[in-house]
Protein backbone atom coordinates (compact mmCIF):
# COMPACT_ATOMS: atom_id res chain seq x y z
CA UNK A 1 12.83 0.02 38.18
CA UNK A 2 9.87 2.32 37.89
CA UNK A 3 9.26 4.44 34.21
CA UNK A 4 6.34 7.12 34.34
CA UNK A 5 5.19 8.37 31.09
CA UNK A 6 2.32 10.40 30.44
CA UNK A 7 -0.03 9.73 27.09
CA UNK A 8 -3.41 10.01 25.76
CA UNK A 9 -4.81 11.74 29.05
CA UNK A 10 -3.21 8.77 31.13
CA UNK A 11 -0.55 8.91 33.86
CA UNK A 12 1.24 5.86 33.46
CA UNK A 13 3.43 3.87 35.94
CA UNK A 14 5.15 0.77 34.47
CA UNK A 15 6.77 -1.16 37.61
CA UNK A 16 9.87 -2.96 35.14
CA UNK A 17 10.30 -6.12 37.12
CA UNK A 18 7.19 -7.06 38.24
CA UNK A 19 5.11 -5.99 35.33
CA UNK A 20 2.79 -4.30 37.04
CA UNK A 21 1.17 -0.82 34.98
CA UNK A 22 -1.07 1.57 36.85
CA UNK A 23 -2.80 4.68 35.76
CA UNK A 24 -3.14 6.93 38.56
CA UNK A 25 -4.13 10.59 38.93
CA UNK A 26 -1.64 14.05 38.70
CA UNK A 27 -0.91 13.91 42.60
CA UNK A 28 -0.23 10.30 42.78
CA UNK A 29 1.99 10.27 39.65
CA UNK A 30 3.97 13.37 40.94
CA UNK A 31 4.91 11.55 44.26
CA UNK A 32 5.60 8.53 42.88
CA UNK A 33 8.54 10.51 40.86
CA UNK A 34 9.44 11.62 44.52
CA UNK A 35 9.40 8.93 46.20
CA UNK A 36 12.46 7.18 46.23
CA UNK A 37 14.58 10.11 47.29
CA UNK A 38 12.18 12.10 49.48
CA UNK A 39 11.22 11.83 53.06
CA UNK A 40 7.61 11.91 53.39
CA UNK A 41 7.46 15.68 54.88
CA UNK A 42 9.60 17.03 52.03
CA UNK A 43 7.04 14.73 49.31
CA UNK A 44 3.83 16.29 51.70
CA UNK A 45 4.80 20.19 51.58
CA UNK A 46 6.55 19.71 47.37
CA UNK A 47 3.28 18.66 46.70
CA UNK A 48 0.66 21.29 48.68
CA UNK A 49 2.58 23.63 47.03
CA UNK A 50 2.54 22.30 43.72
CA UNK A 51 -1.04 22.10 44.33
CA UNK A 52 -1.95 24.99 46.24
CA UNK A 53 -4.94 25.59 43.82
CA UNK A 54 -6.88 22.16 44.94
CA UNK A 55 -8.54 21.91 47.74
CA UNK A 56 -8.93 18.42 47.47
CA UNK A 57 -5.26 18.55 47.87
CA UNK A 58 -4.78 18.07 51.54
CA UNK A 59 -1.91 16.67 53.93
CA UNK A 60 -4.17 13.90 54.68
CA UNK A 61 -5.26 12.52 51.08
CA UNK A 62 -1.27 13.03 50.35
CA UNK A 63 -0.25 10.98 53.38
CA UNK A 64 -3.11 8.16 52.45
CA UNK A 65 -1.15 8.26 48.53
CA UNK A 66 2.05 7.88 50.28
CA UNK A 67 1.03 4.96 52.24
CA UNK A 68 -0.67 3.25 49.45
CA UNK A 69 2.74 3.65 47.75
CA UNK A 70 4.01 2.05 50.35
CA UNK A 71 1.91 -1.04 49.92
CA UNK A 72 2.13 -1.62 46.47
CA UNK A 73 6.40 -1.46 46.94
CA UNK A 74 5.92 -4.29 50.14
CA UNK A 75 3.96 -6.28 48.26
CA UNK A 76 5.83 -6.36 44.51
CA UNK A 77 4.22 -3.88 42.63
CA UNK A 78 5.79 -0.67 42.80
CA UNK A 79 10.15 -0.39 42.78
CA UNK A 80 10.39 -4.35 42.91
CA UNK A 81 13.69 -5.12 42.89
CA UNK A 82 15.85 -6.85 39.87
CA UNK A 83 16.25 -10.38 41.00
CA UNK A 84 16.61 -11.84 37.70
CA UNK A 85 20.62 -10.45 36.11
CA UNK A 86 21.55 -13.49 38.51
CA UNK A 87 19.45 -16.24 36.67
CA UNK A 88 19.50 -14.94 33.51
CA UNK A 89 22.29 -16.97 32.30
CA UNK A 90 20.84 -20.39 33.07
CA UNK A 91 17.57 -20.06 31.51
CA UNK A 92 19.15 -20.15 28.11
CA UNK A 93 21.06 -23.64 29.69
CA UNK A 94 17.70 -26.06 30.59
CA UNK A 95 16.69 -26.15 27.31
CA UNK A 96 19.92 -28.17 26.38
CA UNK A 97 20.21 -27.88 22.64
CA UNK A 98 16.96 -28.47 21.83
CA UNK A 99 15.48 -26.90 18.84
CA UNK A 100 11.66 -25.91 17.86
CA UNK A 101 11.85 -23.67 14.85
CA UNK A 102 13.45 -23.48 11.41
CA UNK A 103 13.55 -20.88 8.95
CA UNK A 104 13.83 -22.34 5.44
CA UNK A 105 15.25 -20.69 2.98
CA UNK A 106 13.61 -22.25 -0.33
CA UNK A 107 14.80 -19.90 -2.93
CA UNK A 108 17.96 -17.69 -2.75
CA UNK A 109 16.21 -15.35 -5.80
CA UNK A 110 13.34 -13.10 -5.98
CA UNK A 111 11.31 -11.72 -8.59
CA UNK A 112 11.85 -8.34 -7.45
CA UNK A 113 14.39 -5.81 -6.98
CA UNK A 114 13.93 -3.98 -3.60
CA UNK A 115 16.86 -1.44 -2.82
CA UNK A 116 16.52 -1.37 0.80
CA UNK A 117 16.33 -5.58 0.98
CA UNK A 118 18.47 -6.93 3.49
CA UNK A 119 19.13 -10.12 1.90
CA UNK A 120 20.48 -8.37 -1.38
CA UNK A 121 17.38 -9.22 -3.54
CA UNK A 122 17.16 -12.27 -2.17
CA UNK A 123 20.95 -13.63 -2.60
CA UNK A 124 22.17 -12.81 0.34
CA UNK A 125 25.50 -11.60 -0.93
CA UNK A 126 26.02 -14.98 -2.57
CA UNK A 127 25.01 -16.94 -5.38
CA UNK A 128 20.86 -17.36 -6.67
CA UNK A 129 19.57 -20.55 -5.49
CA UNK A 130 16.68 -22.65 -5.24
CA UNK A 131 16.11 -25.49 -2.53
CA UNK A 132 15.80 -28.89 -3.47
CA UNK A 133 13.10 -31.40 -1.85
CA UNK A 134 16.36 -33.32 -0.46
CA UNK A 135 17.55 -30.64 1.04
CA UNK A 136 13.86 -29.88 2.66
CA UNK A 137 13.57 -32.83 3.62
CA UNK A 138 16.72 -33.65 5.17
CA UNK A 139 15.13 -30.26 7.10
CA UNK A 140 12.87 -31.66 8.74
CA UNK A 141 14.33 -34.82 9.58
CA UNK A 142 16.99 -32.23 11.37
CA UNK A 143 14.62 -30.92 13.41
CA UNK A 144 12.66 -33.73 14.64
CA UNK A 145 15.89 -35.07 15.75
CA UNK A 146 16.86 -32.26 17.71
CA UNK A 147 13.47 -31.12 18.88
CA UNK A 148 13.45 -33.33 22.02
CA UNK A 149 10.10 -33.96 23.40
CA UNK A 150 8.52 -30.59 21.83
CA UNK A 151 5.59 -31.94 20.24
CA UNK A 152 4.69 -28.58 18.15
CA UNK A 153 7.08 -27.58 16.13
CA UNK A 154 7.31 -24.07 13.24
CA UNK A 155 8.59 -23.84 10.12
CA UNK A 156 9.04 -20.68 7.93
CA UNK A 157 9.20 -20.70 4.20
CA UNK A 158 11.89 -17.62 2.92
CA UNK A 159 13.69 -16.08 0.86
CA UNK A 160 14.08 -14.54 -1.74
CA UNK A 161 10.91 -15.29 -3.14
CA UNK A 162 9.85 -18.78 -1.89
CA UNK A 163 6.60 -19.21 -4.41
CA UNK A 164 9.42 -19.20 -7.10
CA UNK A 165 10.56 -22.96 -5.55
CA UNK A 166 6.56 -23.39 -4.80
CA UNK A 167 6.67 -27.13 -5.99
CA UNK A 168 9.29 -27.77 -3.19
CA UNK A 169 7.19 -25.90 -0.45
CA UNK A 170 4.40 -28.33 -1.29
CA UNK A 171 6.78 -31.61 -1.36
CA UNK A 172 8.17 -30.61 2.01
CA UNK A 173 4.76 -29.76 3.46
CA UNK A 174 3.46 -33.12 2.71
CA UNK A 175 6.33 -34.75 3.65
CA UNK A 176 6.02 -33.39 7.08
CA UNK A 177 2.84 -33.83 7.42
CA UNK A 178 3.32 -37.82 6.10
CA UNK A 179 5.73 -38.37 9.48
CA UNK A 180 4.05 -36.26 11.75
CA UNK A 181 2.04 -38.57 13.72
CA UNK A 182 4.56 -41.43 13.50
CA UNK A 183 7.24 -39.14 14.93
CA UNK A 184 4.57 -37.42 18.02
CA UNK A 185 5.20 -33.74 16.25
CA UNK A 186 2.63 -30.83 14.75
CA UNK A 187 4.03 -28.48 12.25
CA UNK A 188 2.97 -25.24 12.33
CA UNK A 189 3.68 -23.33 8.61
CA UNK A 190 4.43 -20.35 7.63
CA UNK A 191 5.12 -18.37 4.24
CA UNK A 192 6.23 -15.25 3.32
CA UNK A 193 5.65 -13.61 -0.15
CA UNK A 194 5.99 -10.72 -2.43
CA UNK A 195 2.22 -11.98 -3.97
CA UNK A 196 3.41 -11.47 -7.58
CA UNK A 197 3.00 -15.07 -7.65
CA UNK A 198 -0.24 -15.69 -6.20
CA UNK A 199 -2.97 -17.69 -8.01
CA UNK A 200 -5.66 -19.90 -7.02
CA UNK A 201 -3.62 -23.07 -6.77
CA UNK A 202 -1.56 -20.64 -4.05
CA UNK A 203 -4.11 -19.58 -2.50
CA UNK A 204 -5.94 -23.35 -1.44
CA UNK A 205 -2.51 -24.34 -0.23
CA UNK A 206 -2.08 -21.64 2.20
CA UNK A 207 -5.18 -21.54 3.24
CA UNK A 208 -4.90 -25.52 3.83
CA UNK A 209 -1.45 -25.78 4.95
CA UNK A 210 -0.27 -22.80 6.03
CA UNK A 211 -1.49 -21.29 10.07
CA UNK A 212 0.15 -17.98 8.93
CA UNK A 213 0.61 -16.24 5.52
CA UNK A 214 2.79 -12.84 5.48
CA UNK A 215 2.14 -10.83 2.61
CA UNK A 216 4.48 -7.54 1.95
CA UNK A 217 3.32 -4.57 0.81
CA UNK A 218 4.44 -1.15 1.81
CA UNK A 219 1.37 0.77 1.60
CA UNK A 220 -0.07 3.60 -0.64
CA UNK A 221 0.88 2.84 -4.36
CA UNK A 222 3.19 5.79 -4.83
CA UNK A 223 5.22 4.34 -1.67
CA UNK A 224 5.32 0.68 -2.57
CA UNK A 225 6.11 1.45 -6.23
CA UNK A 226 9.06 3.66 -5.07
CA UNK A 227 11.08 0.77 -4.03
CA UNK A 228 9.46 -2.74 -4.55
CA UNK A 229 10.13 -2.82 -8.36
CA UNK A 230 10.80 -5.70 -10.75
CA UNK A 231 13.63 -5.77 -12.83
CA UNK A 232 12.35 -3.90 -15.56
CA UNK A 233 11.41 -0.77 -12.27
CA UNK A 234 7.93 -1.51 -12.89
CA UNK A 235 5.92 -0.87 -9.61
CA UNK A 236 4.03 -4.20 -8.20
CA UNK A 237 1.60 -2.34 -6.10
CA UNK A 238 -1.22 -3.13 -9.35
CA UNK A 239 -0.12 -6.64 -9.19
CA UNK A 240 -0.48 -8.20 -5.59
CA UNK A 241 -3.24 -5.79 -4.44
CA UNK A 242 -6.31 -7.71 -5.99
CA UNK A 243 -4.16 -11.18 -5.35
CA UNK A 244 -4.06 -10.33 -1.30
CA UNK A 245 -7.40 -9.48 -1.56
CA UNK A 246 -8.71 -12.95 -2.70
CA UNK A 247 -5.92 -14.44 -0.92
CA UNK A 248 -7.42 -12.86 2.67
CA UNK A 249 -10.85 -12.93 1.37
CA UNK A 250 -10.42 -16.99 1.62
CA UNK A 251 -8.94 -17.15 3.82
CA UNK A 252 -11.41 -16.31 6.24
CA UNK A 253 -10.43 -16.73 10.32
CA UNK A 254 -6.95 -18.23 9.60
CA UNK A 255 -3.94 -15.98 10.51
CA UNK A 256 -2.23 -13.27 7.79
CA UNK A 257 0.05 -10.26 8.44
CA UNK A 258 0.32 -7.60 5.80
CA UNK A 259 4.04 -6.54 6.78
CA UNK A 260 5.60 -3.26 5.51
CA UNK A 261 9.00 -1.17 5.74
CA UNK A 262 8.93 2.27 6.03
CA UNK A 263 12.09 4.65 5.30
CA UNK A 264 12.48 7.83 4.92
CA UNK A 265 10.43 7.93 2.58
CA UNK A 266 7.32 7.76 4.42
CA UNK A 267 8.04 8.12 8.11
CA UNK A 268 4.57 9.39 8.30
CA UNK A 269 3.91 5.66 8.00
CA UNK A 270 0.44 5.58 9.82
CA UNK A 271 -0.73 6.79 6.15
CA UNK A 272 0.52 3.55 5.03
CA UNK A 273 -1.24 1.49 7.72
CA UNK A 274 -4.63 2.99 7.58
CA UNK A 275 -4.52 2.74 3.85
CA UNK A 276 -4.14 -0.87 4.42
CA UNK A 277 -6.94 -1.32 6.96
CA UNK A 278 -9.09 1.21 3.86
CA UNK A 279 -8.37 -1.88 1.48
CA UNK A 280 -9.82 -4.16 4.01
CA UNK A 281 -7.01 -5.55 5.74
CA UNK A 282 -7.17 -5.82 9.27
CA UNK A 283 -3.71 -8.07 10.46
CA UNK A 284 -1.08 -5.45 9.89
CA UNK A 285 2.90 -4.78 10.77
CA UNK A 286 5.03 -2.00 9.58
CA UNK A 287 8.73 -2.04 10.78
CA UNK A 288 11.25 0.55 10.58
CA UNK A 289 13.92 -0.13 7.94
CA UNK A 290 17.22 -0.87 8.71
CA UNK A 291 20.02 0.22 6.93
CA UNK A 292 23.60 2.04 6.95
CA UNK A 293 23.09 5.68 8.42
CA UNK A 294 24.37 6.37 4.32
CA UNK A 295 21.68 4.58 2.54
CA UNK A 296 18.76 7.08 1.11
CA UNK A 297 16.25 4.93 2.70
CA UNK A 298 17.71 4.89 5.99
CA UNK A 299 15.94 7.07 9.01
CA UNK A 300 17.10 10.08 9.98
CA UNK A 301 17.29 11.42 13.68
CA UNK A 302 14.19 13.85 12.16
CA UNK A 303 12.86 10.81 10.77
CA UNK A 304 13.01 9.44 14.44
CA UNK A 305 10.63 11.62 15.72
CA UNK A 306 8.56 11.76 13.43
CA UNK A 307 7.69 8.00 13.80
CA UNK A 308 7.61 8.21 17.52
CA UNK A 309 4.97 10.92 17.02
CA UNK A 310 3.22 8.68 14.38
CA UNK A 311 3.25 5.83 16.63
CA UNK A 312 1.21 7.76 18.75
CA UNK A 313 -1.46 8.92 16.05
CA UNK A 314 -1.48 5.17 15.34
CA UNK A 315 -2.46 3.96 18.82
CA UNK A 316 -4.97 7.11 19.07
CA UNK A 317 -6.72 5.86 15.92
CA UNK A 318 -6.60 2.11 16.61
CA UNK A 319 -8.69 2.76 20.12
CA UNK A 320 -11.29 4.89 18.03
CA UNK A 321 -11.53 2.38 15.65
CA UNK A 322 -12.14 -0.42 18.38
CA UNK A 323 -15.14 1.75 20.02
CA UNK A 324 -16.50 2.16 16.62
CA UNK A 325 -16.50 -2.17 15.87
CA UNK A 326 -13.75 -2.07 13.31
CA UNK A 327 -10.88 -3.15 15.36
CA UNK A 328 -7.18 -3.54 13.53
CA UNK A 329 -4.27 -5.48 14.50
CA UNK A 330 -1.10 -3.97 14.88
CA UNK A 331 1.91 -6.48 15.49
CA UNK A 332 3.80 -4.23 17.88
CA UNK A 333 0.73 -3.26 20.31
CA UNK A 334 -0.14 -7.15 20.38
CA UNK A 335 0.77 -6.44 24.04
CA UNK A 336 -0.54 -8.93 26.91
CA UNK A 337 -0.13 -7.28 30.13
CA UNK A 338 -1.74 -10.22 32.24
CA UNK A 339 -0.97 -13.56 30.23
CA UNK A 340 2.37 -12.20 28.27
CA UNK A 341 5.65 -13.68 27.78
CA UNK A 342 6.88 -16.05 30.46
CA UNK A 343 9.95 -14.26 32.49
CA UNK A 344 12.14 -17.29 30.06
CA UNK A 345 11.30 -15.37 27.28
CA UNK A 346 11.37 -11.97 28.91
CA UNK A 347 14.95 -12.73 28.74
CA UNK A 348 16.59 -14.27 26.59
CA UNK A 349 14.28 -13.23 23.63
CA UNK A 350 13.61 -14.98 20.26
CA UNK A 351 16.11 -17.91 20.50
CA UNK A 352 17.78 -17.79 17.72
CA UNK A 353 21.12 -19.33 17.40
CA UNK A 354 20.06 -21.76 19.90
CA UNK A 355 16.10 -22.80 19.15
CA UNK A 356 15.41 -21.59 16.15
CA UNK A 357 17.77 -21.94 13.35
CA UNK A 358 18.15 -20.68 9.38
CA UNK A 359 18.88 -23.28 6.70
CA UNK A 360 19.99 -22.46 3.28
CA UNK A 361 19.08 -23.55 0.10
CA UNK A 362 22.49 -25.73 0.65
CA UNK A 363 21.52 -26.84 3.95
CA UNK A 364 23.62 -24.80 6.12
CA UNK A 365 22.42 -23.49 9.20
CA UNK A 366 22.91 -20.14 10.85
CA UNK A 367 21.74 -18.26 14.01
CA UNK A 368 18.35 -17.00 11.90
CA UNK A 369 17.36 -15.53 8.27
CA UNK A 370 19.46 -12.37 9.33
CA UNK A 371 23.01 -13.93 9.22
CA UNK A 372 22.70 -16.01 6.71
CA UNK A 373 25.80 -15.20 4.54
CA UNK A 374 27.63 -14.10 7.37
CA UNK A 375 30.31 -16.96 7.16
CA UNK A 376 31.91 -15.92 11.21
CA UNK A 377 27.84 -17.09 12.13
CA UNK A 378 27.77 -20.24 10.10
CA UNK A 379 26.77 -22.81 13.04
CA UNK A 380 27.04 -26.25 10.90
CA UNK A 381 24.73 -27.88 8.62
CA UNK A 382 21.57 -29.92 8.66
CA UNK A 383 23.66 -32.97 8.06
CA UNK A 384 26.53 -32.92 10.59
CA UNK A 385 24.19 -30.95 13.07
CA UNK A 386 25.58 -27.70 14.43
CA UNK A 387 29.54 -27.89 14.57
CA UNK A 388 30.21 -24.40 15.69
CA UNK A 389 29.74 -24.72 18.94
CA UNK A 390 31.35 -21.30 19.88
CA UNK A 391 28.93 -19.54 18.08
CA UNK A 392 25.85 -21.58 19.74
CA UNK A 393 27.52 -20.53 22.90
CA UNK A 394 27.20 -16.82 22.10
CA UNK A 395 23.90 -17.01 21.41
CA UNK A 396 23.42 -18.88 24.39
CA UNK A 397 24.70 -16.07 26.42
CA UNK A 398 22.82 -13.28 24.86
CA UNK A 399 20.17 -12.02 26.94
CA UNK A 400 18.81 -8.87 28.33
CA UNK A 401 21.39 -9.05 31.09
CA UNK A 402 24.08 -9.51 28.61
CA UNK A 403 24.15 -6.19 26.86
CA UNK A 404 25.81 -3.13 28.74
CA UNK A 405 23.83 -0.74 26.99
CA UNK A 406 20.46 -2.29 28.47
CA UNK A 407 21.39 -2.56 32.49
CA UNK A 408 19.45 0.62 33.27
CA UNK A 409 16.62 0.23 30.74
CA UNK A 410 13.04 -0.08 31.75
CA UNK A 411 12.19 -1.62 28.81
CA UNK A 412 14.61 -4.50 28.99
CA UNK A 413 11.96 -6.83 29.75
CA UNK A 414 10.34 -6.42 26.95
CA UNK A 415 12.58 -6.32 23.93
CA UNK A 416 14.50 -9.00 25.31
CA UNK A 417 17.63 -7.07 24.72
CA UNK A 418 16.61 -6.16 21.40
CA UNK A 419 17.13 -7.97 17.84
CA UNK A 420 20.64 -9.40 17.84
CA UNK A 421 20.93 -9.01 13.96
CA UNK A 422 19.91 -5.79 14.62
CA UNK A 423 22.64 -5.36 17.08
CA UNK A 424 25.29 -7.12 14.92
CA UNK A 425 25.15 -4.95 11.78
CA UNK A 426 24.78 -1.67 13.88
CA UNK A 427 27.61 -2.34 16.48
CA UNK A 428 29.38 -5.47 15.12
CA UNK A 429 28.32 -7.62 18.02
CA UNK A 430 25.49 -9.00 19.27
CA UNK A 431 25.78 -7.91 22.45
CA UNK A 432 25.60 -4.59 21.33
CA UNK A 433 22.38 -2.76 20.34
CA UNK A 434 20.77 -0.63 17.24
CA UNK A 435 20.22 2.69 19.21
CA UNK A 436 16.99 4.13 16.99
CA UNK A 437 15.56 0.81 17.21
CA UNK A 438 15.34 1.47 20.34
CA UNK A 439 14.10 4.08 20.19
CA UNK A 440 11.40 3.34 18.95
CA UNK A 441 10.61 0.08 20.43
CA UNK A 442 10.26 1.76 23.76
CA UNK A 443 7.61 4.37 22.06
CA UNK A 444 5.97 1.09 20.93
CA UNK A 445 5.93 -0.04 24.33
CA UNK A 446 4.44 2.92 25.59
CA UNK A 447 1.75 3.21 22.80
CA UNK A 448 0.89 -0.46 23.45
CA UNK A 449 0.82 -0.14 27.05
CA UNK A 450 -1.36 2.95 26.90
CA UNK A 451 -3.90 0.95 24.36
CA UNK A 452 -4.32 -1.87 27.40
CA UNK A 453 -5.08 1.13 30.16
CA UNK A 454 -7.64 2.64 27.76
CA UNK A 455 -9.33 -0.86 27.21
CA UNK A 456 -9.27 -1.48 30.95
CA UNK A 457 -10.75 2.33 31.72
CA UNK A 458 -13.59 1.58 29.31
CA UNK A 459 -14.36 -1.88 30.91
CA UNK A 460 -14.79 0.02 34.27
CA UNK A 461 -16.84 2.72 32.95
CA UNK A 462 -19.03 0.24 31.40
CA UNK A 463 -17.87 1.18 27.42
CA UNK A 464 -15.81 -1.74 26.86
């Protein structure tokens, strides 16, 4: 499957199954969108006429294109064929039911009260709880059980608000890190936080403990205030500001993400981002919000392309920025066109409900932090292991393959088939899929995919 797009100045070609992008000039590009359903005399005389102007344009530099075409399709990189809908349910299968990652959810509360929050301020539509070090530790023991011979293994610290159960983060931490070497494993750790919590006892254990730290913030003040409130509806923009700042500032090389939601609110959201990079923050993510089409902070179809247009600006900005020496990172152009994703992962995505799991502050386990309180998705607990095997099953089965809507979509190998939360709470399964999420993961894609051309054009011009 072949998808031509044209951005930036560039005329992209994106060959789906091989993975193969080329930039190519107006007359290439234009017979490659013939080429599959013209003979070569109707592609020669569409395009002399088309570009009767050029004299460059003659029946012999058209016939050369055509048989360079020709080349790149015999040798896999132009309309390769699909040979992967036939493996794609195995791939899932050799990794038995081994498991790599956990989500822990340490606190069921938060300190703030976020309208648009998916987890219902942190309770996930049941009761407030916190996690106990039994419970975390009983965790871990879960997972080096069922981790096989993975020697690195992740673990995210959630919520809620997991600095309000930060005394249980650190108990679990050390605990893992007390077994590690008896048991062959390396923990990788993660936390997520609202910051209004953040002080200098915070800030040396992240910055020993923790390979990634993901702060939220939304942006310019008047955005974050409008929904991340505390209970009283005071903004907490004020608060966490100077607290990220000494938290990154300390941080020095190790990894952060400042990661935002926009709504429609702000779906000029590149504001938002370069505001962020203005404050000094270079490691940034803003995702769409998802919500019911009812919700005020839910996109609308304008909303839609507005962001795809924004997207755009974003990508535009981020390559001046590079040429000028102050590069940003934007989590949805990290895009790796020659060392990406294995063709495993191309497929069958994340993993969750089958290597990476959710565990609540009871110890129950579900498919990841998205279904949690979703009793139908309950897979077991960290005690009896997972129980639900039906469930586990489903997941199993969910690849890009596995989802109608995706069969004839070029970008199936690279959304994996898309978020299957996503596709849960949109459609009601998760085989289905969120339709303006993808919509704008493909602009993503294209964005992304248009930042690697430009990086490779200034290498061979000698301004890279």
């Amino acid at each position: 499957m072949v998808h031509q797009y044209k951005l930036n100045g560039y005329n992209i070609v994106m060959d789906t199954c091989s993975g193969s992008v080329h930039s190519v000039d107006d007359v290439a590009y234009d017979i490659i969108e013939m080429f599959e359903d013209g003979d070569v005399g109707t592609i020669v005389n569409n395009i002399l006429n088309k570009y009767s102007d050029r004299e460059d344009v003659t029946e012999e530099e058209i016939r050369k294109c055509i048989d360079d075409i020709e080349y790149l399709k015999q040798h896999g990189k132009l309309f390769t064929p699909d040979t992967y809908e036939d493996k794609a349910g195995t791939f899932k299968e050799r990794s038995g039911n081994v498991i790599k990652a956990l989500c822990l959810h340490v606190a069921h509360t938060c300190n703030l009260n976020c309208s648009y929050c998916f987890a219902s301020q942190g309770k996930y539509h049941g009761d407030r709880a916190l996690m106990s070090f039994e419970v975390g530790k009983r965790a871990m023991d879960f997972l080096i059980e069922n981790s096989g011979t993975r020697r690195n293994l992740e673990v995210d610290f959630f919520g809620g608000e997991p600095l309000m159960n930060f005394d249980v983060v650190k108990q679990i931490v050390a605990y893992a890190r007390s077994i590690e070497k008896e048991k062959g494993k390396n923990f990788r750790f993660t936390l997520t936080t609202n910051g209004m919590l953040i002080d200098d006892d915070v800030i040396d254990f992240c910055n020993k403990e923790m390979s990634n730290v993901v702060l939220s913030l939304d942006g310019r003040k008047e955005i974050h205030d409008r929904l991340r409130v505390d209970y009283k509806g005071n903004g907490s923009y004020d608060v966490i500001v100077p607290k990220f700042k000494k938290l990154v500032e300390a941080r020095g090389d190790k990894g952060y993400y400042m990661r935002g939601t926009f709504t429609h609110a702000n779906p000029d959201f590149t504001n938002d981002v370069f505001h962020m990079a203005d404050l000094g923050f270079t490691e940034l993510s803003m995702e769409p919000v998802v919500a019911k089409p009812d919700d005020p902070a839910a996109l609308t179809p304008e909303d839609i392309e507005i962001v795809k247009e924004q997207y755009e600006i974003l990508a535009k900005d981020m390559l001046r920025r590079e040429q000028e020496g102050r590069p940003i990172t934007f989590y949805h152009y990290m895009l790796d066109l020659k060392e990406g994703p294995c063709i495993y992962k191309r497929i069958s995505g994340c993993g969750s409900g089958t290597e990476y799991m959710a565990v609540t502050p009871w110890g129950d386990l579900y498919p990841c932090h998205q279904f949690v309180g979703e009793e139908e998705y309950k897979l077991g607990n960290i005690y009896d292991g997972v129980t639900n095997e039906k469930v586990r099953e489903e997941f199993r089965s969910c690849n890009a393959y596995a989802r109608p809507d995706c069969k004839d979509c070029w970008a199936k190998l690279y959304c994996s088939g898309g978020c299957a939360a996503n596709a849960y709470h949109a459609s009601g399964s998760i085989t289905g899929v969120y339709k303006p999420g993808c919509e704008l993961f493909k602009k993503r894609i294209e964005c992304a995919v248009m930042m690697r051309v430009a990086e490779d054009s200034w290498k061979d011009n000698g301004k890279g």
